[in-house]
PDB file of N, CA and C in Angstrom:
ATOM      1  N   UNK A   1       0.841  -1.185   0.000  1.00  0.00           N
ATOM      2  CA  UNK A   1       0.000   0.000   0.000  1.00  0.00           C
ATOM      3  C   UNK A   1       0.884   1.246   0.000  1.00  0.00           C
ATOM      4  N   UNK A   2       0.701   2.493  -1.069  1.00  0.00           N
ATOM      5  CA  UNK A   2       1.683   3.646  -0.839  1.00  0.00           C
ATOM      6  C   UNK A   2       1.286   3.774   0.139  1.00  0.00           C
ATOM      7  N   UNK A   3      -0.210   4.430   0.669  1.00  0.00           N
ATOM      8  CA  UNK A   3      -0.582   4.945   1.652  1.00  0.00           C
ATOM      9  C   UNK A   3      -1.062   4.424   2.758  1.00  0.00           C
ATOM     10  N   UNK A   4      -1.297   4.542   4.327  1.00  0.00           N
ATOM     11  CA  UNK A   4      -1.136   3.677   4.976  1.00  0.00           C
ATOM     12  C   UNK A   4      -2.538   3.943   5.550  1.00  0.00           C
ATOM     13  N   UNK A   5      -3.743   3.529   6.069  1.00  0.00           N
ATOM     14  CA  UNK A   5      -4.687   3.993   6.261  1.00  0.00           C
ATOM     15  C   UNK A   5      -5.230   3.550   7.997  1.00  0.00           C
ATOM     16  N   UNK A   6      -5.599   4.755   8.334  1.00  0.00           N
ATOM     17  CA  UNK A   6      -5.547   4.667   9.859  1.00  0.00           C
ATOM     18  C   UNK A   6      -6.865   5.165  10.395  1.00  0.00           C
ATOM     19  N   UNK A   7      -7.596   4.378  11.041  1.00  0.00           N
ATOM     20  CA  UNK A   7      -8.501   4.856  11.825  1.00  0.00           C
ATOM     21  C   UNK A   7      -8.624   5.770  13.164  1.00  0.00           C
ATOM     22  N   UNK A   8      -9.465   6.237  12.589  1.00  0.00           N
ATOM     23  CA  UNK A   8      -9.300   7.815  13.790  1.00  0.00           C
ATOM     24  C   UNK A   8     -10.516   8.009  14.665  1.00  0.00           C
ATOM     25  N   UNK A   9     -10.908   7.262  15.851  1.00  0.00           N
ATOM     26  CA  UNK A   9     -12.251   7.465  16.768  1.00  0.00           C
ATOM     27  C   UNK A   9     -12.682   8.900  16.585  1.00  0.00           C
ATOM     28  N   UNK A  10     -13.763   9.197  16.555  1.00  0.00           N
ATOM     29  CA  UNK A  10     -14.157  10.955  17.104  1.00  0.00           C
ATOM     30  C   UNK A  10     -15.122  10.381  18.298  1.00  0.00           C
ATOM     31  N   UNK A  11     -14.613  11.075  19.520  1.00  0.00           N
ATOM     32  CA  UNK A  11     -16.049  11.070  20.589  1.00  0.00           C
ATOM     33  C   UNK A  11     -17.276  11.685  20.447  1.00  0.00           C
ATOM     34  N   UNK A  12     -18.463  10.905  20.209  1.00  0.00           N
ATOM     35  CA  UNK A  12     -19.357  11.945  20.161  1.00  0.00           C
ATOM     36  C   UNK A  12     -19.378  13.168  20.533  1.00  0.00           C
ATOM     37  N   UNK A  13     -18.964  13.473  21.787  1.00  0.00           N
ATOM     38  CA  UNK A  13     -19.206  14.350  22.779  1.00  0.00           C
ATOM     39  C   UNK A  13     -18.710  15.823  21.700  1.00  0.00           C
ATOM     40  N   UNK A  14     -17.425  15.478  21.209  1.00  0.00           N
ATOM     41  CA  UNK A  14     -16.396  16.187  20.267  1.00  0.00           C
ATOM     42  C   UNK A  14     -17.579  16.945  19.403  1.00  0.00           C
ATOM     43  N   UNK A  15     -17.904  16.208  18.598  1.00  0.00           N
ATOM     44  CA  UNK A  15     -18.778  15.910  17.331  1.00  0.00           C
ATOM     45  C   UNK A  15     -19.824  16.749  17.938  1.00  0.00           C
ATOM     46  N   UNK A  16     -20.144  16.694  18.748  1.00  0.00           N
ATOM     47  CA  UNK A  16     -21.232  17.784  19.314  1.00  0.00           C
ATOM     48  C   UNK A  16     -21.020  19.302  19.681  1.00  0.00           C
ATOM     49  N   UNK A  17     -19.358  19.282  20.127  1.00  0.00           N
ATOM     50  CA  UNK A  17     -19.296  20.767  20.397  1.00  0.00           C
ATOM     51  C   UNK A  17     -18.350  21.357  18.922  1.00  0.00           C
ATOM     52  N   UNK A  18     -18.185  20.544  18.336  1.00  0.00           N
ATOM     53  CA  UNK A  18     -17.726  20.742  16.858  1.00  0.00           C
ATOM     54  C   UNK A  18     -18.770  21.623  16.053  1.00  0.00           C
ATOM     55  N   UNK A  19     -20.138  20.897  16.084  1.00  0.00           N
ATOM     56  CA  UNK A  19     -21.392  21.242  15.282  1.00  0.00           C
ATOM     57  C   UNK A  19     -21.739  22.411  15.979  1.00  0.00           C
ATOM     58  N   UNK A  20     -21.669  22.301  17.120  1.00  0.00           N
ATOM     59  CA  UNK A  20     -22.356  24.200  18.408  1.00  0.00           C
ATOM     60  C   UNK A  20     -21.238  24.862  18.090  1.00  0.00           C
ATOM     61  N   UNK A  21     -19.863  24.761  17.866  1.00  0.00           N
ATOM     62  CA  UNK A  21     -19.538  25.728  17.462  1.00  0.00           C
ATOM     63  C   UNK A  21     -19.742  26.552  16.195  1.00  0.00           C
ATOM     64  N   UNK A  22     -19.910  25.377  15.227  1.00  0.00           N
ATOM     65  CA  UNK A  22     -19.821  26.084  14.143  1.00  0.00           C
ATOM     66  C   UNK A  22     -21.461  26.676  13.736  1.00  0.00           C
ATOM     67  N   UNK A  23     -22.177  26.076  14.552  1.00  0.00           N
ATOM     68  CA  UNK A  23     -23.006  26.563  14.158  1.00  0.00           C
ATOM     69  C   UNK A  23     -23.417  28.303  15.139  1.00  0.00           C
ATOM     70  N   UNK A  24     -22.600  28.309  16.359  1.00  0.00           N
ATOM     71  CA  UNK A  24     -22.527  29.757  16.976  1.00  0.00           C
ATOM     72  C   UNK A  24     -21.479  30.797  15.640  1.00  0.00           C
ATOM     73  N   UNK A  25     -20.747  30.500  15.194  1.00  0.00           N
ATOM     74  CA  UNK A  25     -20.035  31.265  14.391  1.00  0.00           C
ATOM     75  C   UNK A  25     -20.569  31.631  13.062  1.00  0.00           C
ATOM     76  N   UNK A  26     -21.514  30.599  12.554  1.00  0.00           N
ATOM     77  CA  UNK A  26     -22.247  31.430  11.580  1.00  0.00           C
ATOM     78  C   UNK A  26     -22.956  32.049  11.830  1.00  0.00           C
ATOM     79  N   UNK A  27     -24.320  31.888  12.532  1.00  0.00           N
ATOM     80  CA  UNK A  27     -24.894  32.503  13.869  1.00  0.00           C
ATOM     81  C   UNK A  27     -24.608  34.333  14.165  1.00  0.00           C
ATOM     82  N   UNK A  28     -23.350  34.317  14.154  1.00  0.00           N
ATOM     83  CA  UNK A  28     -22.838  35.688  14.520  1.00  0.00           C
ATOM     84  C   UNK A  28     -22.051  35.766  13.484  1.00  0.00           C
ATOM     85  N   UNK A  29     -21.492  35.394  12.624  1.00  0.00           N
ATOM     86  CA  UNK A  29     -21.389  36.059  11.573  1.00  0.00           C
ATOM     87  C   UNK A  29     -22.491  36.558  10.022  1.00  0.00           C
ATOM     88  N   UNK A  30     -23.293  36.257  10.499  1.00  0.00           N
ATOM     89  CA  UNK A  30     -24.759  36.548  10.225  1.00  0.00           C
ATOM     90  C   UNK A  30     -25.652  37.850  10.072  1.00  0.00           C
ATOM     91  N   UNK A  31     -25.244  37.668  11.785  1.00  0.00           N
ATOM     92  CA  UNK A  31     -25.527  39.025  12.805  1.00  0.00           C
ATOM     93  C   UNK A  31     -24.906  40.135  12.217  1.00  0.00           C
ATOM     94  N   UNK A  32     -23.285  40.043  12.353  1.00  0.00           N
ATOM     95  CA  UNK A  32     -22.730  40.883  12.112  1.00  0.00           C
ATOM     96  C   UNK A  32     -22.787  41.469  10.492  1.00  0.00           C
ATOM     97  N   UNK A  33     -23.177  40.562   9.669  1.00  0.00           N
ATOM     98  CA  UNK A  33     -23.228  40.984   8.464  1.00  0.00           C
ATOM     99  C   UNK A  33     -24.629  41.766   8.318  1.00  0.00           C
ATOM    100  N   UNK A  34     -25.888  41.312   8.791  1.00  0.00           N
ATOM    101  CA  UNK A  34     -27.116  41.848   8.976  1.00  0.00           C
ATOM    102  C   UNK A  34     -26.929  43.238   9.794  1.00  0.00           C
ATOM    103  N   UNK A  35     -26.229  43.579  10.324  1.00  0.00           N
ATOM    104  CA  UNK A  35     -25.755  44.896  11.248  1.00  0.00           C
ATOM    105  C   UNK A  35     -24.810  45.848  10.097  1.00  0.00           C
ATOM    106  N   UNK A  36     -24.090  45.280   9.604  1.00  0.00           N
ATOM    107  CA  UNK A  36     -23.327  45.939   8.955  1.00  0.00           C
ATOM    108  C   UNK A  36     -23.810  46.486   7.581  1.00  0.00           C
ATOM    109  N   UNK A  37     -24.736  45.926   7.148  1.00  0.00           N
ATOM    110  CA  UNK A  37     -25.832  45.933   6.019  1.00  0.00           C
ATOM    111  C   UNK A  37     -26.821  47.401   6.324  1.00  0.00           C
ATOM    112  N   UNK A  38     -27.414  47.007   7.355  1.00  0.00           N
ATOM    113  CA  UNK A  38     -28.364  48.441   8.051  1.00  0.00           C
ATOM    114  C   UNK A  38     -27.355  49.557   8.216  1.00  0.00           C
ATOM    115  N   UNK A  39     -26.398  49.393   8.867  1.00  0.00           N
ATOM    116  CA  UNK A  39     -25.428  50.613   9.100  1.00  0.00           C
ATOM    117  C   UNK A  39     -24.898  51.208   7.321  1.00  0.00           C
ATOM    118  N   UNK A  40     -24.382  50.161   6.684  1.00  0.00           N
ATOM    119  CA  UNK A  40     -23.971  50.563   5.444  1.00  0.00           C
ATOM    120  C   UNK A  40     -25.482  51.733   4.588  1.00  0.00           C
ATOM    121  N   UNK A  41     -26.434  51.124   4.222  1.00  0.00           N
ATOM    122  CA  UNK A  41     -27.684  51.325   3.714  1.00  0.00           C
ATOM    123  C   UNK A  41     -28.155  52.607   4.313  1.00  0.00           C
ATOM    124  N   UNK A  42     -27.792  52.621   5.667  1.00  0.00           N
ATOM    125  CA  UNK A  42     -28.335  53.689   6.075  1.00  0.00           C
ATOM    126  C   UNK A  42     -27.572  54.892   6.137  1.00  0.00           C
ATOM    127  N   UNK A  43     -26.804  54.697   5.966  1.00  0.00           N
ATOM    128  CA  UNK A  43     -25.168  55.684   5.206  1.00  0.00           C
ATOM    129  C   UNK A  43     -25.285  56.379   4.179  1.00  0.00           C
ATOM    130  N   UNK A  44     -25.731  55.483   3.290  1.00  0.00           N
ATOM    131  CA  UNK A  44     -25.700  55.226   1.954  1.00  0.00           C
ATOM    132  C   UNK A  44     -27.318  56.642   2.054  1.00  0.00           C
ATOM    133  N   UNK A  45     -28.481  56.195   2.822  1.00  0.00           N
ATOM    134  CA  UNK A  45     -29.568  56.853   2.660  1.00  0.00           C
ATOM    135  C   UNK A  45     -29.024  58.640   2.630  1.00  0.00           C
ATOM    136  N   UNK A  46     -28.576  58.555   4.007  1.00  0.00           N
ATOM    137  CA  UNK A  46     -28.391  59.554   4.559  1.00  0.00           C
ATOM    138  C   UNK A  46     -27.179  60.203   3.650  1.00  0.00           C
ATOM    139  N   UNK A  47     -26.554  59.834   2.887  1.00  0.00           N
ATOM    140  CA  UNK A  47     -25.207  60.392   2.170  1.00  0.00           C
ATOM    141  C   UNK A  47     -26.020  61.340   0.932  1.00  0.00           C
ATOM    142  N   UNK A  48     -27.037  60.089   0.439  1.00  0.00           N
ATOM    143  CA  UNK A  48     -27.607  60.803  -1.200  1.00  0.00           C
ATOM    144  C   UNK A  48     -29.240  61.414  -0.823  1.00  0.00           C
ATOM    145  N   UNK A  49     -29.115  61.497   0.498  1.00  0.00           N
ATOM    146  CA  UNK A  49     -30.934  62.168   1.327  1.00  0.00           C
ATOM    147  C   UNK A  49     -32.040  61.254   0.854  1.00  0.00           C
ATOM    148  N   UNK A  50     -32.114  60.059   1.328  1.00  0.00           N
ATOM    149  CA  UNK A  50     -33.284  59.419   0.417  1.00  0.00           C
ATOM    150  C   UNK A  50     -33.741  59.343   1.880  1.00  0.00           C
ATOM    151  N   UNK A  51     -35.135  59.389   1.967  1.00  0.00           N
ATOM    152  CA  UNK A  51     -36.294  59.436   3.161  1.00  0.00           C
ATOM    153  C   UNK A  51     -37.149  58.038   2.652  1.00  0.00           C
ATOM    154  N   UNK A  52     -37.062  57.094   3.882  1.00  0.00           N
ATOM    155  CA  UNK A  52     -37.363  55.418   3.212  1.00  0.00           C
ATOM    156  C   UNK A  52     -38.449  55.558   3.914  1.00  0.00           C
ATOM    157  N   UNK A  53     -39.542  56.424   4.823  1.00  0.00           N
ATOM    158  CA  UNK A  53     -40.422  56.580   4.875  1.00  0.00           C
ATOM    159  C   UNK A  53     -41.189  58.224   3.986  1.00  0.00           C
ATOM    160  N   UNK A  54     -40.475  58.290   2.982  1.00  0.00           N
ATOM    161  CA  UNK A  54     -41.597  58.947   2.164  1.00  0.00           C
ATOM    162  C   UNK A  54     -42.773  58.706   1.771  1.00  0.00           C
ATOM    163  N   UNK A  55     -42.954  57.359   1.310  1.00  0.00           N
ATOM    164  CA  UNK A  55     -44.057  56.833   0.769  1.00  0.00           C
ATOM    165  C   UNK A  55     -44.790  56.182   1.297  1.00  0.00           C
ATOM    166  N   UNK A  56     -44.788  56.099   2.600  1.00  0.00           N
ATOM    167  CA  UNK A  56     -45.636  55.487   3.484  1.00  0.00           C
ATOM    168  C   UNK A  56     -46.459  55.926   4.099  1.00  0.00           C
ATOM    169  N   UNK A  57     -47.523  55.297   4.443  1.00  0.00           N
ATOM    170  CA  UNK A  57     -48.932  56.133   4.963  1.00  0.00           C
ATOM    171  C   UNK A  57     -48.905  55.675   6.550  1.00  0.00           C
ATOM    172  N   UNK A  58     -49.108  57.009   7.054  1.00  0.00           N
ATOM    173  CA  UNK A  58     -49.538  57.084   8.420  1.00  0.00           C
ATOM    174  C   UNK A  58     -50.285  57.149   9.031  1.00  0.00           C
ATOM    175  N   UNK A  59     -51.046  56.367   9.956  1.00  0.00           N
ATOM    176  CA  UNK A  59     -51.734  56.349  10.896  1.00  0.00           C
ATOM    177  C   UNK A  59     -51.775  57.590  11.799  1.00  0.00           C
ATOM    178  N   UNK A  60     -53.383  58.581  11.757  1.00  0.00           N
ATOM    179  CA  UNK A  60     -53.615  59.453  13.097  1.00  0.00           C
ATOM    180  C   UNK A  60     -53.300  58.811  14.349  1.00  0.00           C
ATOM    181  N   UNK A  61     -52.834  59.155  15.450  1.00  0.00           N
ATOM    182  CA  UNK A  61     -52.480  58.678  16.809  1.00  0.00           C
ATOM    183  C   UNK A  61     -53.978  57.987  17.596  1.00  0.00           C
ATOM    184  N   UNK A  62     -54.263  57.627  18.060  1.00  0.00           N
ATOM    185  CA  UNK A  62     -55.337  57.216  18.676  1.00  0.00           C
ATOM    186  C   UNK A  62     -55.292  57.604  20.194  1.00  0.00           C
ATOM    187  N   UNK A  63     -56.036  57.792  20.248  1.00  0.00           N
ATOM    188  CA  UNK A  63     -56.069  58.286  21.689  1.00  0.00           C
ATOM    189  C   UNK A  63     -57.930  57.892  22.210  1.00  0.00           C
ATOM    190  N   UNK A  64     -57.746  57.350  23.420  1.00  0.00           N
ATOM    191  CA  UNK A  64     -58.635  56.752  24.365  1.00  0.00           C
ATOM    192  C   UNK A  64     -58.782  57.545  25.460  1.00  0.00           C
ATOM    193  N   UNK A  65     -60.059  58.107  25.433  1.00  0.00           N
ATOM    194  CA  UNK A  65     -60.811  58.839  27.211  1.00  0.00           C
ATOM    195  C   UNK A  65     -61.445  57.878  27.264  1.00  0.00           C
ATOM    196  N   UNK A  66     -61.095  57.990  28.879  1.00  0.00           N
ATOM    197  CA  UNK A  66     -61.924  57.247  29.848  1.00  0.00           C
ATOM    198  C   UNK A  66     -62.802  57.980  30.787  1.00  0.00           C
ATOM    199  N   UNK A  67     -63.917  57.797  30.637  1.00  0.00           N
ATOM    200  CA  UNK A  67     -65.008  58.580  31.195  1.00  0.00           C
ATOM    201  C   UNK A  67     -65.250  57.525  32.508  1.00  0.00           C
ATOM    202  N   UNK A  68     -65.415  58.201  33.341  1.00  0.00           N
ATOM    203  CA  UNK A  68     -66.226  56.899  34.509  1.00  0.00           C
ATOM    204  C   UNK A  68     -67.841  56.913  34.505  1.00  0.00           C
ATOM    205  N   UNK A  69     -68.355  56.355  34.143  1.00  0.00           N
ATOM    206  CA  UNK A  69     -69.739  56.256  33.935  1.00  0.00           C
ATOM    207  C   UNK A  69     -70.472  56.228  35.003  1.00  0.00           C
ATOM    208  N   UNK A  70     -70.132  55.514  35.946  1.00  0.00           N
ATOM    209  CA  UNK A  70     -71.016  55.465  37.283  1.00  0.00           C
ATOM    210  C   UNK A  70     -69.798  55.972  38.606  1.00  0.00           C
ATOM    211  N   UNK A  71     -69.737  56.479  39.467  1.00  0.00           N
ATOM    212  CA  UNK A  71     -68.844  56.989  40.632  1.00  0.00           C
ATOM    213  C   UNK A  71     -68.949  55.823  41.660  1.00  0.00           C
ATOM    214  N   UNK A  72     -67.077  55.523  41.913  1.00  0.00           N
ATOM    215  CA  UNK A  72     -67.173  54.283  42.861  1.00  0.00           C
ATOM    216  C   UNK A  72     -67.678  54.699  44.696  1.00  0.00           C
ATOM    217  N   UNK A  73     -68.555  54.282  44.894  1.00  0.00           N
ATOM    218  CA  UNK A  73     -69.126  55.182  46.264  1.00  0.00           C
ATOM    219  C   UNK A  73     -68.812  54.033  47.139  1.00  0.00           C
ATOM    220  N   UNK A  74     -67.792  54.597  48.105  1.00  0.00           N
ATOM    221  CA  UNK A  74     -67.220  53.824  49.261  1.00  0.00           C
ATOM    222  C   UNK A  74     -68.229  53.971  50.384  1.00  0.00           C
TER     223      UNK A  74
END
C-alpha cells in the first residue's frame, strides 16, 4: 500500500461541540453581516438624502378617554 490507512475514533461528545460551534459562528457572523448591512444602507440613505419613509402612509395617533360612567361610592 503507498498509503497507509488509519482509523481515527471521534467522541461523540467532540462531534457535538464541533457542530455548536460552528453553528454559533455562523450565527454571529450573520448578525454581524445583517448589522453591517443596516449601518452601510443607512449611510448610503443619509449620504444621497433618500427618506425610506416617504411613501408610506400614516396612521392618526389614537387616543382613548376614559369617562367613569357610574362613581365608585365607598
Amino acid at each position: 500500500m503507498l498509503f497507509p490507512v488509519t482509523a481515527a475514533y471521534i467522541d461523540p461528545s467532540t462531534t457535538s461541540i464541533v457542530i455548536t460551534s460552528i453553528t454559533t459562528i455562523a450565527i454571529a457572523v450573520g448578525a454581524m453581516v445583517a448589522i453591517l448591512w443596516r449601518k452601510a444602507k443607512k449611510k448610503v440613505a443619509t449620504t444621497l438624502h433618500i427618506d425610506e419613509n416617504a411613501h408610506k402612509e400614516v396612521e392618526e395617533d389614537l387616543v382613548i378617554n376614559t369617562e367613569e360612567s357610574t362613581p365608585i361610592n365607598k
